[in-house]
C-alpha atoms as a PDB file:
ATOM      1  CA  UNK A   1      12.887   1.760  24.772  1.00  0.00           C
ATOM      2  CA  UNK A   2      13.811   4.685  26.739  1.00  0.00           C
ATOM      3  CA  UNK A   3      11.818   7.054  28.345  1.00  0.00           C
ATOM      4  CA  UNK A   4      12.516  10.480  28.203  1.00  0.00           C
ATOM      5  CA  UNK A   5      11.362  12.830  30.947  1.00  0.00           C
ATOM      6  CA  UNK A   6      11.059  16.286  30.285  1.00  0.00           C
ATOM      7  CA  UNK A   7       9.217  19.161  32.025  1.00  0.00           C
ATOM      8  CA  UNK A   8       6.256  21.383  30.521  1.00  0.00           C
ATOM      9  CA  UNK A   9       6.506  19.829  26.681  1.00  0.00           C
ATOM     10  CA  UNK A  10       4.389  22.909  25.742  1.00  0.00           C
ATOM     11  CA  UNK A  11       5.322  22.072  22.146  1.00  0.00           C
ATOM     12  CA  UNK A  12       3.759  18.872  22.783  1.00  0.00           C
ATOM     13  CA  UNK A  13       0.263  19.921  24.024  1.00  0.00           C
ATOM     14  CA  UNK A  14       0.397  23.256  20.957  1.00  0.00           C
ATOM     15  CA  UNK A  15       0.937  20.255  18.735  1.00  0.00           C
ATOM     16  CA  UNK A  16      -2.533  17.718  19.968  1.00  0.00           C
ATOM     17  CA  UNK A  17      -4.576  21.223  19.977  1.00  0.00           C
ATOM     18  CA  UNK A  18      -3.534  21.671  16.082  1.00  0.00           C
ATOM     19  CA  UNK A  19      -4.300  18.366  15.397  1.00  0.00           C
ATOM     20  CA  UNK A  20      -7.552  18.634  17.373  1.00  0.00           C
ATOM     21  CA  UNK A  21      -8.639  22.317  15.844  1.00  0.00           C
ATOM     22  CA  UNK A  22      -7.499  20.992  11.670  1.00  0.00           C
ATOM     23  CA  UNK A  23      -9.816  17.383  13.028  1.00  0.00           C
ATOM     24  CA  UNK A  24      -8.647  13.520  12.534  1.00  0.00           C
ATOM     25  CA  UNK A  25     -10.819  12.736   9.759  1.00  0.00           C
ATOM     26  CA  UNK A  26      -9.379  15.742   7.795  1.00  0.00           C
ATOM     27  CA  UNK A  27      -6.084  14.692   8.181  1.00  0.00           C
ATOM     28  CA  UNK A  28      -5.080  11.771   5.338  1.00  0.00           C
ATOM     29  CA  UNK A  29      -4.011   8.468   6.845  1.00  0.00           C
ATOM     30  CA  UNK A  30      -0.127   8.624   5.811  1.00  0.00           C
ATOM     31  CA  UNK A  31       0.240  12.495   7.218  1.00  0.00           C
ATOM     32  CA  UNK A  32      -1.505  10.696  10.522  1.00  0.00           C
ATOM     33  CA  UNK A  33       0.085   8.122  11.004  1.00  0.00           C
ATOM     34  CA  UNK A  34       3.512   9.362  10.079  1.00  0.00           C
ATOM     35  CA  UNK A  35       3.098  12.333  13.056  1.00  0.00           C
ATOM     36  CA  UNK A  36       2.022   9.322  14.809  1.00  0.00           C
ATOM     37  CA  UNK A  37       5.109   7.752  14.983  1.00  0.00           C
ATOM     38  CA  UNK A  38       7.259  11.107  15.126  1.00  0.00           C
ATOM     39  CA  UNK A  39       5.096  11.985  18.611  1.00  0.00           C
ATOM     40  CA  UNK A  40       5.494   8.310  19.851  1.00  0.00           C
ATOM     41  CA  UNK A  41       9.124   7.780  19.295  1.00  0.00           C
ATOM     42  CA  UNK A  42       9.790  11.681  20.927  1.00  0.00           C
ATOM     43  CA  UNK A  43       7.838  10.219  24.124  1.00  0.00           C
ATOM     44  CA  UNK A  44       9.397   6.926  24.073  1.00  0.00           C
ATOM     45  CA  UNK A  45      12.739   7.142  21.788  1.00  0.00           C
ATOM     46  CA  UNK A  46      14.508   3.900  20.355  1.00  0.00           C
ATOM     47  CA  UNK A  47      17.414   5.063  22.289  1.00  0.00           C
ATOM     48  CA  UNK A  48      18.858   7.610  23.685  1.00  0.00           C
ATOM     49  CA  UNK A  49      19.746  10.634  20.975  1.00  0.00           C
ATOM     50  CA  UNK A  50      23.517  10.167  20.039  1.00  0.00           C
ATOM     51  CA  UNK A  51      22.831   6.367  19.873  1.00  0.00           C
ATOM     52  CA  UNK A  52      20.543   7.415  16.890  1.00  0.00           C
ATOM     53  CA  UNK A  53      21.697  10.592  15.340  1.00  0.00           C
ATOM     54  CA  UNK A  54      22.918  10.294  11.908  1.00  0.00           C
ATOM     55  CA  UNK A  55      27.283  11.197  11.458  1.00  0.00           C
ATOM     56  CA  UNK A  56      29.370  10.280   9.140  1.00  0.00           C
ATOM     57  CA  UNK A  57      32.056   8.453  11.973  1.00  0.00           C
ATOM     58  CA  UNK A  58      29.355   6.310  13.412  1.00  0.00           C
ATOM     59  CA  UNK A  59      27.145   5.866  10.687  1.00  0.00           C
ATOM     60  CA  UNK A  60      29.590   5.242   7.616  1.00  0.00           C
ATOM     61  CA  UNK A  61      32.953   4.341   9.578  1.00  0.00           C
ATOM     62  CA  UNK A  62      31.405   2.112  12.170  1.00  0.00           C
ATOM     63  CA  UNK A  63      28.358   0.358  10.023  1.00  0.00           C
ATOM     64  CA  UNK A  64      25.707   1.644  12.775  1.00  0.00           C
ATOM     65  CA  UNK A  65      23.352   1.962   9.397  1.00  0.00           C
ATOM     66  CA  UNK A  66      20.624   1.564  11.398  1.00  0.00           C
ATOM     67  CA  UNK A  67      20.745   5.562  12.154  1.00  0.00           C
ATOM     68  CA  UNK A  68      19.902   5.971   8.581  1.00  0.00           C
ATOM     69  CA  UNK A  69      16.351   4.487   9.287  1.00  0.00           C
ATOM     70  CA  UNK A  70      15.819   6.121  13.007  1.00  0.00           C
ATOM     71  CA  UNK A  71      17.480   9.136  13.187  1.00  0.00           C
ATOM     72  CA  UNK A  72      14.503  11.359  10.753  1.00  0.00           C
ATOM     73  CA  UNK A  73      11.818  10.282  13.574  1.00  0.00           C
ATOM     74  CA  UNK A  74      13.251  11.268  16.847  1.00  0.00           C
ATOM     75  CA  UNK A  75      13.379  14.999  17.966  1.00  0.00           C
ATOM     76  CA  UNK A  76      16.289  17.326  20.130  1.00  0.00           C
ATOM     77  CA  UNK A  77      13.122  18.306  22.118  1.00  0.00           C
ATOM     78  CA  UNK A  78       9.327  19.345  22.031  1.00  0.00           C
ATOM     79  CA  UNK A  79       9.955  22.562  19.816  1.00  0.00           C
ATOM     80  CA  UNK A  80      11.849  20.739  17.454  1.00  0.00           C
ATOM     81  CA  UNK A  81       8.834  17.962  17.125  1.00  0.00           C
ATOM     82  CA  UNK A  82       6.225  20.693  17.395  1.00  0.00           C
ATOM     83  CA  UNK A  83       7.623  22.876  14.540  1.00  0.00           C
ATOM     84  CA  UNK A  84       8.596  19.517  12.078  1.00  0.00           C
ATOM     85  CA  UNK A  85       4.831  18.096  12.820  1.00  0.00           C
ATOM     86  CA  UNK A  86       2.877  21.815  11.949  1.00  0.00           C
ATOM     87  CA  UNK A  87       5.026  21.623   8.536  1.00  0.00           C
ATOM     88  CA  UNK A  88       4.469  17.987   8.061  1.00  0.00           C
ATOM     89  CA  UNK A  89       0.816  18.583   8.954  1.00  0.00           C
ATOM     90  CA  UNK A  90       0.451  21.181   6.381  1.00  0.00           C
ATOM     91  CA  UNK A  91       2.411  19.627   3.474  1.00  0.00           C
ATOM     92  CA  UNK A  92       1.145  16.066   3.842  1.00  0.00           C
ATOM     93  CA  UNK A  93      -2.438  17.046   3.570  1.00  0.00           C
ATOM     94  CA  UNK A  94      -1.774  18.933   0.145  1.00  0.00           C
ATOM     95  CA  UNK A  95       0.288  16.124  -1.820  1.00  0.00           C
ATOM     96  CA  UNK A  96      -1.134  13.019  -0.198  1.00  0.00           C
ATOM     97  CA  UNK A  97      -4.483  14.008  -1.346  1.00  0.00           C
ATOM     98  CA  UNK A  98      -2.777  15.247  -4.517  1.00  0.00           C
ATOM     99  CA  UNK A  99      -1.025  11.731  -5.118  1.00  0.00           C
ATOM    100  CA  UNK A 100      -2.333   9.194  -3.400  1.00  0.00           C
ATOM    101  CA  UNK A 101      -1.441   7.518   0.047  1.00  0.00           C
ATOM    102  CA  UNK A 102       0.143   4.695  -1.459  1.00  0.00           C
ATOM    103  CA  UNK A 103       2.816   6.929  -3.480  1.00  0.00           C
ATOM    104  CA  UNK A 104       2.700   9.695  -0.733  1.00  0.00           C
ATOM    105  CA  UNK A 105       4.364   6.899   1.889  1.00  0.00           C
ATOM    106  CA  UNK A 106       6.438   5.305  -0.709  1.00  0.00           C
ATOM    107  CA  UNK A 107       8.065   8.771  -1.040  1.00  0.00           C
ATOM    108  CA  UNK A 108       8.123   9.345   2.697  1.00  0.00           C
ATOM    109  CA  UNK A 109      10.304   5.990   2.827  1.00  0.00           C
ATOM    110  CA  UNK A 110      12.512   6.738  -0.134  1.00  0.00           C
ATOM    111  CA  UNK A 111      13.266  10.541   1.220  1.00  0.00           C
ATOM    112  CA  UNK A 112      14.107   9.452   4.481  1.00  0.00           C
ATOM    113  CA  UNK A 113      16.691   7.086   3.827  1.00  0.00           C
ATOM    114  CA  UNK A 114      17.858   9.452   0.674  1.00  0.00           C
ATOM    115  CA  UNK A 115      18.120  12.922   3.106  1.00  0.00           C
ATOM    116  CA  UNK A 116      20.403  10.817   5.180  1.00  0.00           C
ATOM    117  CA  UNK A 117      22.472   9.639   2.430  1.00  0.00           C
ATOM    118  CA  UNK A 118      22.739  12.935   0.701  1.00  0.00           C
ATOM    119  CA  UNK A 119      23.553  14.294   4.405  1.00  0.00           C
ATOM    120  CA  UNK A 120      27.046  11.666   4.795  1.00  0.00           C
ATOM    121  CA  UNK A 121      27.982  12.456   1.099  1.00  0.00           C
ATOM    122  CA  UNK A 122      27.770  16.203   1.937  1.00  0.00           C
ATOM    123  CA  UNK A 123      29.912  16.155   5.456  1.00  0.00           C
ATOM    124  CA  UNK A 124      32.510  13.722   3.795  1.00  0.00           C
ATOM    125  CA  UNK A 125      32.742  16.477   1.185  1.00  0.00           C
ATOM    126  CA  UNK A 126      33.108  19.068   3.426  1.00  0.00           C
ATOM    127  CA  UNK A 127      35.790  17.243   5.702  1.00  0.00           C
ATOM    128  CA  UNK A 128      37.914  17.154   2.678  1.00  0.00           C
ATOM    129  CA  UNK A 129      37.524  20.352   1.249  1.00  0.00           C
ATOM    130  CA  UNK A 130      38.180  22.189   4.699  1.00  0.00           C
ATOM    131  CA  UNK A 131      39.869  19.301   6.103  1.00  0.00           C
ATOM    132  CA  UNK A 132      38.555  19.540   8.953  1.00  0.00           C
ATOM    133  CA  UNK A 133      37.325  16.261  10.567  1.00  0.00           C
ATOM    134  CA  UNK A 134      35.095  17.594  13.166  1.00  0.00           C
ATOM    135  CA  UNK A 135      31.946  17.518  10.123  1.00  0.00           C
ATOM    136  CA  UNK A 136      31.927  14.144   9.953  1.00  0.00           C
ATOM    137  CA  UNK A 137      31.148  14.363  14.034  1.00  0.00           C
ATOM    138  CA  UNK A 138      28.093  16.464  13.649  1.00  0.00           C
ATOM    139  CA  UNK A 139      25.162  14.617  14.357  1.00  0.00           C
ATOM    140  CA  UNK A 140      21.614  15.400  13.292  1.00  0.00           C
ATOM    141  CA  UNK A 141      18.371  14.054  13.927  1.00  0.00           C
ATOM    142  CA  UNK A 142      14.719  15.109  12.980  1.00  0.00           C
ATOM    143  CA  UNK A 143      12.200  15.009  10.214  1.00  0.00           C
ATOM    144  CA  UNK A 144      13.139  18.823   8.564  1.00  0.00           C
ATOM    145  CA  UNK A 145      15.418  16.747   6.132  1.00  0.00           C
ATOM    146  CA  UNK A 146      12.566  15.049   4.582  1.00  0.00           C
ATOM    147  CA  UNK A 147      10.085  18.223   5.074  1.00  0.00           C
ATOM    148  CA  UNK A 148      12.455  20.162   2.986  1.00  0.00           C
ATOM    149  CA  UNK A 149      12.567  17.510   0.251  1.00  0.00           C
ATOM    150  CA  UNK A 150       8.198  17.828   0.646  1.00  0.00           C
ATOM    151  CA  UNK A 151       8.817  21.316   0.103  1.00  0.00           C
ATOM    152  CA  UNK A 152      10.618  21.013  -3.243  1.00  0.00           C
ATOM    153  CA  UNK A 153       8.397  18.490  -4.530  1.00  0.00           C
ATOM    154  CA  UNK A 154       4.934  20.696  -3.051  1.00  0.00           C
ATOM    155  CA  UNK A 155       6.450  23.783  -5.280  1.00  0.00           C
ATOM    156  CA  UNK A 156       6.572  21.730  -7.881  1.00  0.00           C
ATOM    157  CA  UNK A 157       3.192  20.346  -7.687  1.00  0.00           C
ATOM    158  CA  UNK A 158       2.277  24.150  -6.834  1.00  0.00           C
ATOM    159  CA  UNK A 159       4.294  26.805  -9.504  1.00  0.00           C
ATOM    160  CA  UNK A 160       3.752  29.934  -9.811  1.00  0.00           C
ATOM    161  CA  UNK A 161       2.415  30.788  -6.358  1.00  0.00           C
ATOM    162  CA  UNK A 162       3.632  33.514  -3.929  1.00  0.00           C
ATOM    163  CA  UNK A 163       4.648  32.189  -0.172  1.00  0.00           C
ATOM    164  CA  UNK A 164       5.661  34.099   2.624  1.00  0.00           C
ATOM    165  CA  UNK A 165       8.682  33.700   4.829  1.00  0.00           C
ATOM    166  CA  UNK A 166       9.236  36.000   7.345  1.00  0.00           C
ATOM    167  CA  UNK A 167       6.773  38.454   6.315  1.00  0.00           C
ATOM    168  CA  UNK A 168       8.547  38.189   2.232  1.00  0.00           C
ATOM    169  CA  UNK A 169       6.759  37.156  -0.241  1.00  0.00           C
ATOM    170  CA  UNK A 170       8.545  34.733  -2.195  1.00  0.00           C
ATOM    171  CA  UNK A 171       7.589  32.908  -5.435  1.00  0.00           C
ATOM    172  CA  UNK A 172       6.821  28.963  -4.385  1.00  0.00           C
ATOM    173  CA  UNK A 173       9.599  27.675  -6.541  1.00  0.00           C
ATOM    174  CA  UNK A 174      12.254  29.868  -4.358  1.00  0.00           C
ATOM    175  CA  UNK A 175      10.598  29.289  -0.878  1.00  0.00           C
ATOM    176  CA  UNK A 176      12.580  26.199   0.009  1.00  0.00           C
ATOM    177  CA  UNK A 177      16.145  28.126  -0.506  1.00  0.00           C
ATOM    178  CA  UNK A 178      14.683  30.785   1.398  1.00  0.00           C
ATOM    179  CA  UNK A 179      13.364  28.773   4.441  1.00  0.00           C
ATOM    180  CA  UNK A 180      17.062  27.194   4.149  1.00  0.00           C
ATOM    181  CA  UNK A 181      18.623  30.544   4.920  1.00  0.00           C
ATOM    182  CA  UNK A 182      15.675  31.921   7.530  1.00  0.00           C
ATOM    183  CA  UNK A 183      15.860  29.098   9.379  1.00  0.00           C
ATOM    184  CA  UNK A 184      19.822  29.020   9.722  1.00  0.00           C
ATOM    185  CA  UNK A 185      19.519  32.607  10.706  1.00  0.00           C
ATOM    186  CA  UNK A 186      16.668  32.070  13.269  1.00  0.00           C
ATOM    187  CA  UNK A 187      18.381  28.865  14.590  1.00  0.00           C
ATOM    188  CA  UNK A 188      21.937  28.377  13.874  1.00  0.00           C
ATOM    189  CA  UNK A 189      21.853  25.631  15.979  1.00  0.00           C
ATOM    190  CA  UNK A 190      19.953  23.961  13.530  1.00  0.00           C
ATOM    191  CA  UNK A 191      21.769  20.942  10.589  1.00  0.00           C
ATOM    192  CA  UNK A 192      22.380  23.375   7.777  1.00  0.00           C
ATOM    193  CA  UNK A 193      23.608  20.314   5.716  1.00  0.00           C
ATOM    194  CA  UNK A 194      20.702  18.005   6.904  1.00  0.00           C
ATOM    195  CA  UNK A 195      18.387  20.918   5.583  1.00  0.00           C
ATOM    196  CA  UNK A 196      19.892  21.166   2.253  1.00  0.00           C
ATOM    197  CA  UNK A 197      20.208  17.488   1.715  1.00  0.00           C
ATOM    198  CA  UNK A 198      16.367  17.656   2.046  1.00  0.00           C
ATOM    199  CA  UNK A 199      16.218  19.758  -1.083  1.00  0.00           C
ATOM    200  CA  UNK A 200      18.753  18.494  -3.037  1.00  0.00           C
ATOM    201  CA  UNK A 201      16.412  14.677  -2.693  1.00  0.00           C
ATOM    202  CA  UNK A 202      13.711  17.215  -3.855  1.00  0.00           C
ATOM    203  CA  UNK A 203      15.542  18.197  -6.541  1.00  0.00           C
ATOM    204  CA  UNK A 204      16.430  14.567  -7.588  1.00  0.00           C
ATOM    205  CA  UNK A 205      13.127  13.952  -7.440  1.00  0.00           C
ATOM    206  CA  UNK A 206      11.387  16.477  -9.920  1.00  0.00           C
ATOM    207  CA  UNK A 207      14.389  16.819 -11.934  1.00  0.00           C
ATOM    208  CA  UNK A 208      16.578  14.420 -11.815  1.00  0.00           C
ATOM    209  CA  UNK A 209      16.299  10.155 -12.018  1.00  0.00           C
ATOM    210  CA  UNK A 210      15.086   9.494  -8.462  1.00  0.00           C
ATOM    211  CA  UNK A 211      11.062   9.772  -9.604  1.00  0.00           C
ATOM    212  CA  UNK A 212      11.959   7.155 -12.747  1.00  0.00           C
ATOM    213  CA  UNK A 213      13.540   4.945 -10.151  1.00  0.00           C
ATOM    214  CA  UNK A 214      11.048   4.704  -8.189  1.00  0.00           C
ATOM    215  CA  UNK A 215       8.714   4.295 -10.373  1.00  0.00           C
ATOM    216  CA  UNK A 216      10.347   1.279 -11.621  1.00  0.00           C
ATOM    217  CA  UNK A 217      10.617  -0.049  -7.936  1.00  0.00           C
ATOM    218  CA  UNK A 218       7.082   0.280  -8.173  1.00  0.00           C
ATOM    219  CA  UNK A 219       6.780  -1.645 -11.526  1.00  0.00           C
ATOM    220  CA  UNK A 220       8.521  -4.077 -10.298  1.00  0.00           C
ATOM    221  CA  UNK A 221       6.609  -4.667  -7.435  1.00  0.00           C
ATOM    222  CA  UNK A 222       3.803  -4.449  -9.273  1.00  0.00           C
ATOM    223  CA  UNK A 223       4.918  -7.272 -11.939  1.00  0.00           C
ATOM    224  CA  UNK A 224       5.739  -9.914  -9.423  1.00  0.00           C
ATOM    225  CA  UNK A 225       2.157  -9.795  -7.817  1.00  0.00           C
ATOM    226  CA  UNK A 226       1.448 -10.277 -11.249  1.00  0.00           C
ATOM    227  CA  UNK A 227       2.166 -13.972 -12.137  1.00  0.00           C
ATOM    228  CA  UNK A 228       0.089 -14.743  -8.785  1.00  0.00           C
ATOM    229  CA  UNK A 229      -3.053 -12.625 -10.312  1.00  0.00           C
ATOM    230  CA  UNK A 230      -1.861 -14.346 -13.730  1.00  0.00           C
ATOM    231  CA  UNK A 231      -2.215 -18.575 -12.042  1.00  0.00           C
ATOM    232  CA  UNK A 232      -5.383 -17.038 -10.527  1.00  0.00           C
ATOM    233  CA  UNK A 233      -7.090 -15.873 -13.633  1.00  0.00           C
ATOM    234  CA  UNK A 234      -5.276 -18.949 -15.441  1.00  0.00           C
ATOM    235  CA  UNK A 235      -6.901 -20.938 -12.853  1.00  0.00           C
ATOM    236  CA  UNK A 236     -10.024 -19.409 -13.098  1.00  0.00           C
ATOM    237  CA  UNK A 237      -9.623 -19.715 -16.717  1.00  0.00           C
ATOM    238  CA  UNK A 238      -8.491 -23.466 -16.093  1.00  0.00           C
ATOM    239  CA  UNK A 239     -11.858 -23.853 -14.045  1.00  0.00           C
ATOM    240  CA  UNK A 240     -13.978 -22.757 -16.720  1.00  0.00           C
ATOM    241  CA  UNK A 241     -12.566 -24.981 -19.533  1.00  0.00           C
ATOM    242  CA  UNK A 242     -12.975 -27.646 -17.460  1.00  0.00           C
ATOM    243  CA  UNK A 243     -16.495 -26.284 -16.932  1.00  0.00           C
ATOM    244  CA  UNK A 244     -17.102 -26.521 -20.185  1.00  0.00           C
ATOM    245  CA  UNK A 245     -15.581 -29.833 -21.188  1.00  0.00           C
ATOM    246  CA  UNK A 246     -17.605 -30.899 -18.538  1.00  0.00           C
ATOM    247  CA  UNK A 247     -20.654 -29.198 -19.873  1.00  0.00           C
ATOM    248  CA  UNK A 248     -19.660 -30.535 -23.148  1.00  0.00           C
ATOM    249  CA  UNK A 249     -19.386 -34.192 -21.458  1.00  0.00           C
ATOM    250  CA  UNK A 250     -22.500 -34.603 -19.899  1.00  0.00           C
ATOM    251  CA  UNK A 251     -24.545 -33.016 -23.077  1.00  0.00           C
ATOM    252  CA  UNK A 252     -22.610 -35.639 -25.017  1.00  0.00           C
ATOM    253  CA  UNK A 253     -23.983 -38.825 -21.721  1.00  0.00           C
ATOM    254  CA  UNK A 254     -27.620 -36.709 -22.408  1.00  0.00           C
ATOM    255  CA  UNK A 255     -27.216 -37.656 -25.486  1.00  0.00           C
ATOM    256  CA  UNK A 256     -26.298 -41.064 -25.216  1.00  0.00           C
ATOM    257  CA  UNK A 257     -29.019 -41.491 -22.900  1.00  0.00           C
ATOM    258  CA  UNK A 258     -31.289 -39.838 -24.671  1.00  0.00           C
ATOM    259  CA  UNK A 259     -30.528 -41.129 -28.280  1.00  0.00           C
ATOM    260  CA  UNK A 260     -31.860 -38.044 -29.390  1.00  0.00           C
ATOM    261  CA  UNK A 261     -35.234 -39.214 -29.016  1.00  0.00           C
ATOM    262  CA  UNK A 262     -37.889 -36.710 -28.422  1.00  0.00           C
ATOM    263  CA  UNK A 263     -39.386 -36.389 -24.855  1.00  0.00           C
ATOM    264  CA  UNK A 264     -42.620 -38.629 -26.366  1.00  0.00           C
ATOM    265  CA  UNK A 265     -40.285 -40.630 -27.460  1.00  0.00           C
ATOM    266  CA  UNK A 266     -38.069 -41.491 -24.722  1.00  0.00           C
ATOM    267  CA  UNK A 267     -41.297 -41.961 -22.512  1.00  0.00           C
ATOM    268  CA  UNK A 268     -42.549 -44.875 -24.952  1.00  0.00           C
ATOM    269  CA  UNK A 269     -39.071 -46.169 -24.892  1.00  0.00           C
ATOM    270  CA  UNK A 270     -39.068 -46.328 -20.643  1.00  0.00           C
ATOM    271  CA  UNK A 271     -42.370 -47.616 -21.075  1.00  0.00           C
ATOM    272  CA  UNK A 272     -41.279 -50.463 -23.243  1.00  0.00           C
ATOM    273  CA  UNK A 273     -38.161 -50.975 -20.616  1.00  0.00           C
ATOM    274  CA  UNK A 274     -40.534 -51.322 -18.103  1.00  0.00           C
ATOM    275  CA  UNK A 275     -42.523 -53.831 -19.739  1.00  0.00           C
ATOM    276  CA  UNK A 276     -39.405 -55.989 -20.653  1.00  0.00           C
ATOM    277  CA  UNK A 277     -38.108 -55.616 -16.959  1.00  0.00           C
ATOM    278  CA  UNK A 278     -41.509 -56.605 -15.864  1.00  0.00           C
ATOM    279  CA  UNK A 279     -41.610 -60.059 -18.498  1.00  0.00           C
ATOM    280  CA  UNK A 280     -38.316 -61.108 -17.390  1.00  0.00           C
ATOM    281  CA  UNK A 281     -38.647 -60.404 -13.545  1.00  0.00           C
ATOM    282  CA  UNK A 282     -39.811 -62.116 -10.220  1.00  0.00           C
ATOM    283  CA  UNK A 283     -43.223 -62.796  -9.843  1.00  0.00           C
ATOM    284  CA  UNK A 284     -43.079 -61.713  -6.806  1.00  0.00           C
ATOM    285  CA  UNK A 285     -42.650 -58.271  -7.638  1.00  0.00           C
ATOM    286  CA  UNK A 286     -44.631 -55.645  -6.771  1.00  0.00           C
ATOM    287  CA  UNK A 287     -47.522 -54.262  -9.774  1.00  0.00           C
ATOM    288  CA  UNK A 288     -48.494 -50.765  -7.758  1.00  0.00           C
ATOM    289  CA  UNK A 289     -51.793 -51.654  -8.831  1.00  0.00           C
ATOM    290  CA  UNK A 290     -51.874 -52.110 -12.452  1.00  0.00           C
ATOM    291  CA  UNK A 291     -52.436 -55.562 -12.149  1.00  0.00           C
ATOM    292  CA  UNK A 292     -50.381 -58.150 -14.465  1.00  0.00           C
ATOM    293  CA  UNK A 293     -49.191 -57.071 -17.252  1.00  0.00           C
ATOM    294  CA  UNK A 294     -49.641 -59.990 -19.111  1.00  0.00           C
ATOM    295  CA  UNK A 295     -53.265 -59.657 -19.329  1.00  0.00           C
ATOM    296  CA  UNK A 296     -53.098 -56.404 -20.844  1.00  0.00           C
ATOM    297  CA  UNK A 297     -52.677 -55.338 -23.978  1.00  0.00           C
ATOM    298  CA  UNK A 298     -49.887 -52.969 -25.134  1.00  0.00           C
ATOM    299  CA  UNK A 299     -52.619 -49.850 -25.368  1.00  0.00           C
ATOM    300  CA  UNK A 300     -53.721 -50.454 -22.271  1.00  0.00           C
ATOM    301  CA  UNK A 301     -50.475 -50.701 -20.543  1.00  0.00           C
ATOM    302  CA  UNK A 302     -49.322 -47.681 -22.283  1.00  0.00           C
ATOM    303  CA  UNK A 303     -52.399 -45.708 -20.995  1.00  0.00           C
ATOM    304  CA  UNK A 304     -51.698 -46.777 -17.216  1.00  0.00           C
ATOM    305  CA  UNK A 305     -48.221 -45.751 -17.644  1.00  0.00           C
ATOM    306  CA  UNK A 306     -49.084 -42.410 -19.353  1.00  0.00           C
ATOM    307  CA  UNK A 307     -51.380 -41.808 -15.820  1.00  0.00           C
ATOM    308  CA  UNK A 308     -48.647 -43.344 -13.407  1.00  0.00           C
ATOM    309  CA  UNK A 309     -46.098 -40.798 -14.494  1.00  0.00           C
ATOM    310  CA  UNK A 310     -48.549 -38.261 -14.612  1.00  0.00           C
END
C-alpha cells in the first residue's frame, strides 16, 4: 500500500471528534465499520488515486475492473472523506437500524458496484451524444455515489418530511435532486455524473427491479444453506429413528429376557437357575455361606436367597 502524506488533515481530526461526540456504541456495526475502511484506505490507499479512479478508458476499454470495487472507498483529500463520512454517519444510523445490518451491508455492496456501473453507462452516453471523448477520461473516486443512492432509498423509508438544503426547506422525496444541484454549484469540481448515478441506483432500487433482485440473491443464498440445515435435521431425524428402533430393540431383548414374567416371578426363576447351576457345578465352588444346597429343602433355599438379594 501507499502512504499518503499530507499536512494538517483537519477534516480528519473534525471527523474522530464526530465520531467521538455521536459515541461508538451508538453507531451500528455496518455504518462503523464501513467509515472504518473509508478512513483506513484515505491514510493508507490501495494505490495511488488515478491507479484507482473509476473512467470509462481504463475501466471498460482496458479491463482494470478492479476500480469498480476500490474506487467508492478512497478520497481526493481529507474534506472530501470528512464530508462523505458526516453523511454516511448520519444516513447509516437511520436505515441500518431501520433494516437490519445484514441487508444494510448487502445494499452497501450492491450500490457500490451499481453507482460505478451506472457512472460508465452514463459517460459512454455522453461521449456519443456530444462526441466528445474527453468524458470517458474523467475519473472519479469517493463514497458520494453510494451516499446519494442512501439518500433516495432514506426518503423513501422517510416520505413526507421537510429537509433543508442550504437554508430551503425541501420535501424529503426532492432533497436528493436538490443536494445534486447545491453541491455542483458549491463544488463544480465535484463528479456530477458519479452523483447522479447514485440516485438513479436509488431509484432502481425503490422503484424499479434492483430490490426484487436482490432479494432473490438473497433467496438463493438462503436455499443453498438450506440442504446443509436439511442433512442436519435429516440426520438428527436419522438419529432419533435409530433411537427408537433401538429403544424398540432392547424393549423387545427385555422382553426376551424377561419372558414377561413379573418381577416375583423372574426372581423365583433366577433362583431356580441358581439352584440348577449349583446341582450341575464343581464342588469346589464357593456356597457364600448357605451351606450345601443339597441338604436343604426348596423353602429353605428360597428363603436364603430371598435374604441374599436383599
Amino acid at each position: 500500500m501507499y502512504s499518503r502524506r499530507r499536512g494538517g488533515n483537519l477534516g480528519l481530526f473534525l471527523l474522530l471528534s464526530q465520531l467521538f461526540h455521536v459515541g461508538f456504541e451508538n453507531i451500528p456495526p455496518v455504518t462503523l465499520m464501513t467509515m472504518a475502511l473509508n478512513i483506513f484506505l484515505y491514510l493508507s490507499p490501495i494505490q495511488p488515486l488515478m491507479n484507482v479512479c473509476i473512467n470509462v478508458q481504463e475501466t471498460w476499454n482496458r479491463n482494470d475492473w478492479k476500480r469498480l470495487f476500490f474506487s467508492p472507498f478512497h478520497h481526493a483529500d481529507d474534506w472530501h472523506l470528512y464530508f462523505n463520512m458526516v453523511s454516511m454517519l448520519y444516513k447509516g444510523i437511520r436505515l441500518e437500524q431501520r433494516i437490519g445490518s445484514n441487508w444494510f451491508a448487502f445494499m452497501l455492496s450492491v450500490f457500490s458496484v451499481m453507482t460505478g456501473i451506472i457512472y460508465l453507462l452514463l459517460e459512454t452516453i455522453l461521449a456519443e451524444l456530444m462526441e466528445d471523448q474527453s468524458y470517458k477520461m474523467q475519473c472519479a473516486v469517493g463514497f458520494s455515489g453510494v451516499l446519494f443512492a442512501l439518500k433516495v432509498v432514506n426518503s423513501y423509508y422517510n416520505p413526507g418530511g421537510l429537509t433543508y438544503v442550504m437554508g430551503i426547506p425541501v420535501w424529503e422525496q426532492y432533497a436528493c435532486w436538490a443536494e445534486l444541484v447545491a453541491i455542483h454549484l458549491i463544488a463544480p469540481g465535484s463528479s456530477f455524473v458519479g452523483h447522479l448515478s447514485g440516485i438513479i441506483v436509488g431509484l432502481i432500487y425503490i422503484n424499479g427491479p434492483l430490490k426484487q433482485l436482490m432479494q432473490i440473491c438473497a433467496d438463493i443464498v438462503s436455499l443453498s444453506s438450506f440442504p446443509r440445515q436439511q442433512t442436519r435435521f435429516n440426520n438428527q431425524g436419522s438419529s432419533g429413528y435409530r433411537a427408537s428402533r433401538n429403544d424398540a430393540a432392547s424393549n423387545t431383548e427385555r422382553h426376551d429376557y424377561t419372558g414377561g414374567m413379573t418381577e416375583e416371578e423372574q426372581l423365583e426363576e433366577a433362583i431356580r437357575a441358581s439352584l440348577d447351576d449349583d446341582r450341575t457345578g464343581s464342588n469346589s465352588r464357593r456356597s457364600y455361606g448357605v451351606g450345601n444346597p443339597q441338604h436343604l429343602n426348596e423353602e429353605e433355599i428360597r428363603q436364603r436367597r430371598l435374604n441374599r438379594f436383599a
